[in-house]
N, C-alpha and C. Protein backbone atom coordinates (compact mmCIF):
# COMPACT_ATOMS: atom_id res chain seq x y z
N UNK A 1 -16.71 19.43 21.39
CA UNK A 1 -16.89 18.07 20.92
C UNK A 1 -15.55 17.50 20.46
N UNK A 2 -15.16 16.33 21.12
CA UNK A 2 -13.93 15.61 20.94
C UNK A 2 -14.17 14.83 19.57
N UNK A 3 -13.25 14.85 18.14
CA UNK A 3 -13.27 14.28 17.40
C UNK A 3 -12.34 12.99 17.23
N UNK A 4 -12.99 11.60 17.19
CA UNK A 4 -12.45 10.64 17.25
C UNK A 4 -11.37 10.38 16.17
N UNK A 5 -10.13 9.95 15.95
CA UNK A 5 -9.43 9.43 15.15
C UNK A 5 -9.55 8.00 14.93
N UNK A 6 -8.78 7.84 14.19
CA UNK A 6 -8.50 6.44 13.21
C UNK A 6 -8.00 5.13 15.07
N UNK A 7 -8.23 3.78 14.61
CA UNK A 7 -7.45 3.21 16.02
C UNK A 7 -6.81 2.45 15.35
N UNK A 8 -5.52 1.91 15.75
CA UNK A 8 -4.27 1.27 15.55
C UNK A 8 -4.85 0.22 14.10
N UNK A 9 -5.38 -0.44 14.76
CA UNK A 9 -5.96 -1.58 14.30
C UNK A 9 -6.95 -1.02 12.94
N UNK A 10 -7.32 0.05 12.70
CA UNK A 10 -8.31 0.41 11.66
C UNK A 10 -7.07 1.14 10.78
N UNK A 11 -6.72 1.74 11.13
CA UNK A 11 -5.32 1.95 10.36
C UNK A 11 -4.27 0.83 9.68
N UNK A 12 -4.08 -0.09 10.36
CA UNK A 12 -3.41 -1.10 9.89
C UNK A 12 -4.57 -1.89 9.20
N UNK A 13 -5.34 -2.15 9.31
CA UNK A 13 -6.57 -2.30 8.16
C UNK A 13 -6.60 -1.77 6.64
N UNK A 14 -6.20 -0.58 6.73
CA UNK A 14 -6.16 0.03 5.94
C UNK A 14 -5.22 0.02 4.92
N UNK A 15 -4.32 0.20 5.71
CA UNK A 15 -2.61 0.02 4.47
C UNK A 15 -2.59 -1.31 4.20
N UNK A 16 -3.29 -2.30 5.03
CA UNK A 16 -3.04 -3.70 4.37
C UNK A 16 -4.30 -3.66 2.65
N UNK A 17 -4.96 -3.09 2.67
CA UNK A 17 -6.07 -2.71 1.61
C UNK A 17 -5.48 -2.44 0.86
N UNK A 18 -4.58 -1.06 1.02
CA UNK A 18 -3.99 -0.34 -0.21
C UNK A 18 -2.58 -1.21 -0.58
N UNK A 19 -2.01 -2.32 0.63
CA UNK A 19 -0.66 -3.45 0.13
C UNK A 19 -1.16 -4.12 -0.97
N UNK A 20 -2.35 -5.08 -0.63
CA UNK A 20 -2.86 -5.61 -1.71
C UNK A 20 -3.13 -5.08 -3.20
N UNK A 21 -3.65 -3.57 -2.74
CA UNK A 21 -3.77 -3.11 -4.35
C UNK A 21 -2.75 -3.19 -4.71
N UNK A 22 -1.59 -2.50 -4.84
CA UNK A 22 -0.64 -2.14 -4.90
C UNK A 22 0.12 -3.55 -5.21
N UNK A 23 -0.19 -4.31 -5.43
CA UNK A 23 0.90 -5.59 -5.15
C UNK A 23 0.17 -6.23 -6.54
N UNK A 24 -1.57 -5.78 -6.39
CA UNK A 24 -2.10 -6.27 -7.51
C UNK A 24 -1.73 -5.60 -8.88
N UNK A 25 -1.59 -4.41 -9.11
CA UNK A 25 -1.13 -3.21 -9.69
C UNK A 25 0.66 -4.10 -10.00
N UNK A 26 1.44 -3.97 -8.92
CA UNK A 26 2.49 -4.93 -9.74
C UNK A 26 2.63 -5.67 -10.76
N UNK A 27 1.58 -6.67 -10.09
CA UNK A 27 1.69 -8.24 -11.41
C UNK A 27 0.94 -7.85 -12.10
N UNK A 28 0.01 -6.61 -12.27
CA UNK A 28 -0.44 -6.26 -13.77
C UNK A 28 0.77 -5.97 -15.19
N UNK A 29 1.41 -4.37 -14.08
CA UNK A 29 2.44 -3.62 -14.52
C UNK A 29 3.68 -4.82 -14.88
N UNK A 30 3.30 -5.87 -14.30
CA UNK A 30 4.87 -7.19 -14.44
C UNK A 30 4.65 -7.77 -16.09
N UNK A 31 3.34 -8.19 -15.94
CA UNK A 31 2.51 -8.79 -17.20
C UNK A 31 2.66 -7.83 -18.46
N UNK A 32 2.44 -6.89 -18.35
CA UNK A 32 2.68 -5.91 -19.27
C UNK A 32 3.63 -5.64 -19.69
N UNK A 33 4.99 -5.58 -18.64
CA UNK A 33 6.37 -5.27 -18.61
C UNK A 33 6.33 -3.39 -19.11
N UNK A 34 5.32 -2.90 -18.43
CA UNK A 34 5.51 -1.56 -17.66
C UNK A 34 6.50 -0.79 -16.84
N UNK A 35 7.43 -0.86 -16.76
CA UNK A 35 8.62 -0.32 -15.99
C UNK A 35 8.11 0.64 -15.10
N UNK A 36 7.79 1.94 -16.10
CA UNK A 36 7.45 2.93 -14.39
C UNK A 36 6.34 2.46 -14.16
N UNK A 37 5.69 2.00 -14.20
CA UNK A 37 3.97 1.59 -12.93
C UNK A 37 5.16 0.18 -12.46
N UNK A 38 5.64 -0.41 -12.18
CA UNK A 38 6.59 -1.16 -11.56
C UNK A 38 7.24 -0.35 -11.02
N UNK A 39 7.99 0.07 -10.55
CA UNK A 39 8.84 1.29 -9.90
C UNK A 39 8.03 1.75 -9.15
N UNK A 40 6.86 2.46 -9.75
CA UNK A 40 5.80 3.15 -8.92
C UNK A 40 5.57 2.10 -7.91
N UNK A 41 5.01 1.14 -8.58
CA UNK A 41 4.48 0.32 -7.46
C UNK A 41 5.07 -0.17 -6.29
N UNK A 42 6.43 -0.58 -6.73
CA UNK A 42 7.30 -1.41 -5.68
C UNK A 42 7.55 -0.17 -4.67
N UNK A 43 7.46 0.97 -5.44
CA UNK A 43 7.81 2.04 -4.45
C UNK A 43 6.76 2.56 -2.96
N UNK A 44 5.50 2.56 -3.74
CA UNK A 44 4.15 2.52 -2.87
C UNK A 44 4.25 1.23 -1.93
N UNK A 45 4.37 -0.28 -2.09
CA UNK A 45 4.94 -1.29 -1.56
C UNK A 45 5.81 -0.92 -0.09
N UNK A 46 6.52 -0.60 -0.75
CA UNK A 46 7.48 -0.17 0.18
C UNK A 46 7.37 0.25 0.98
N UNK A 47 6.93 1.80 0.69
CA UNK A 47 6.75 3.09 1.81
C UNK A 47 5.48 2.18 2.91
N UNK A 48 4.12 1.46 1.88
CA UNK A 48 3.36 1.24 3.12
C UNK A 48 3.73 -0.15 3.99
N UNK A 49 5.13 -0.92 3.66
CA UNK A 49 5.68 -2.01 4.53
C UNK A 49 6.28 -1.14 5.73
N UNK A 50 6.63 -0.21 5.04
CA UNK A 50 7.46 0.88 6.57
C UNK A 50 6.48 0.64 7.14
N UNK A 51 5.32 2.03 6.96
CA UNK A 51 4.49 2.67 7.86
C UNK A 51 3.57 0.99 8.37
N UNK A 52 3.62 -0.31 8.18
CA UNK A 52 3.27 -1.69 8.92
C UNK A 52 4.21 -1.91 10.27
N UNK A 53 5.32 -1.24 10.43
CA UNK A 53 6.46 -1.87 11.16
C UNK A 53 6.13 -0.89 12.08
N UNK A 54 5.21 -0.50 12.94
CA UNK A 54 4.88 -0.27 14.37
C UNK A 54 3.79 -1.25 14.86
């Protein structure tokens, strides 16, 4: 039995889900003036703008 994976498009679904959190999580951590959950965040940001650029 062949097990189906994830498709382009459900994947990029996905990291756009976790951009938004992650962006929401920012302007919390901004509001607060949280430094590392800022760091953290911009960092998570980041890594999933890479993994967008295919």
């Amino acid at each position: 039995m062949e097990e189906m994976g994830m498709t382009d498009n459900q994947y990029k679904g996905m990291l756009l889900e976790d951009l938004e959190n992650w962006e929401e999580v920012l302007e919390l951590a901004k509001k607060e003036n949280n430094q590392s959950i800022i760091k953290k965040a911009e960092k998570q940001i980041e890594k999933i703008n890479n993994k967008l650029k295919f």
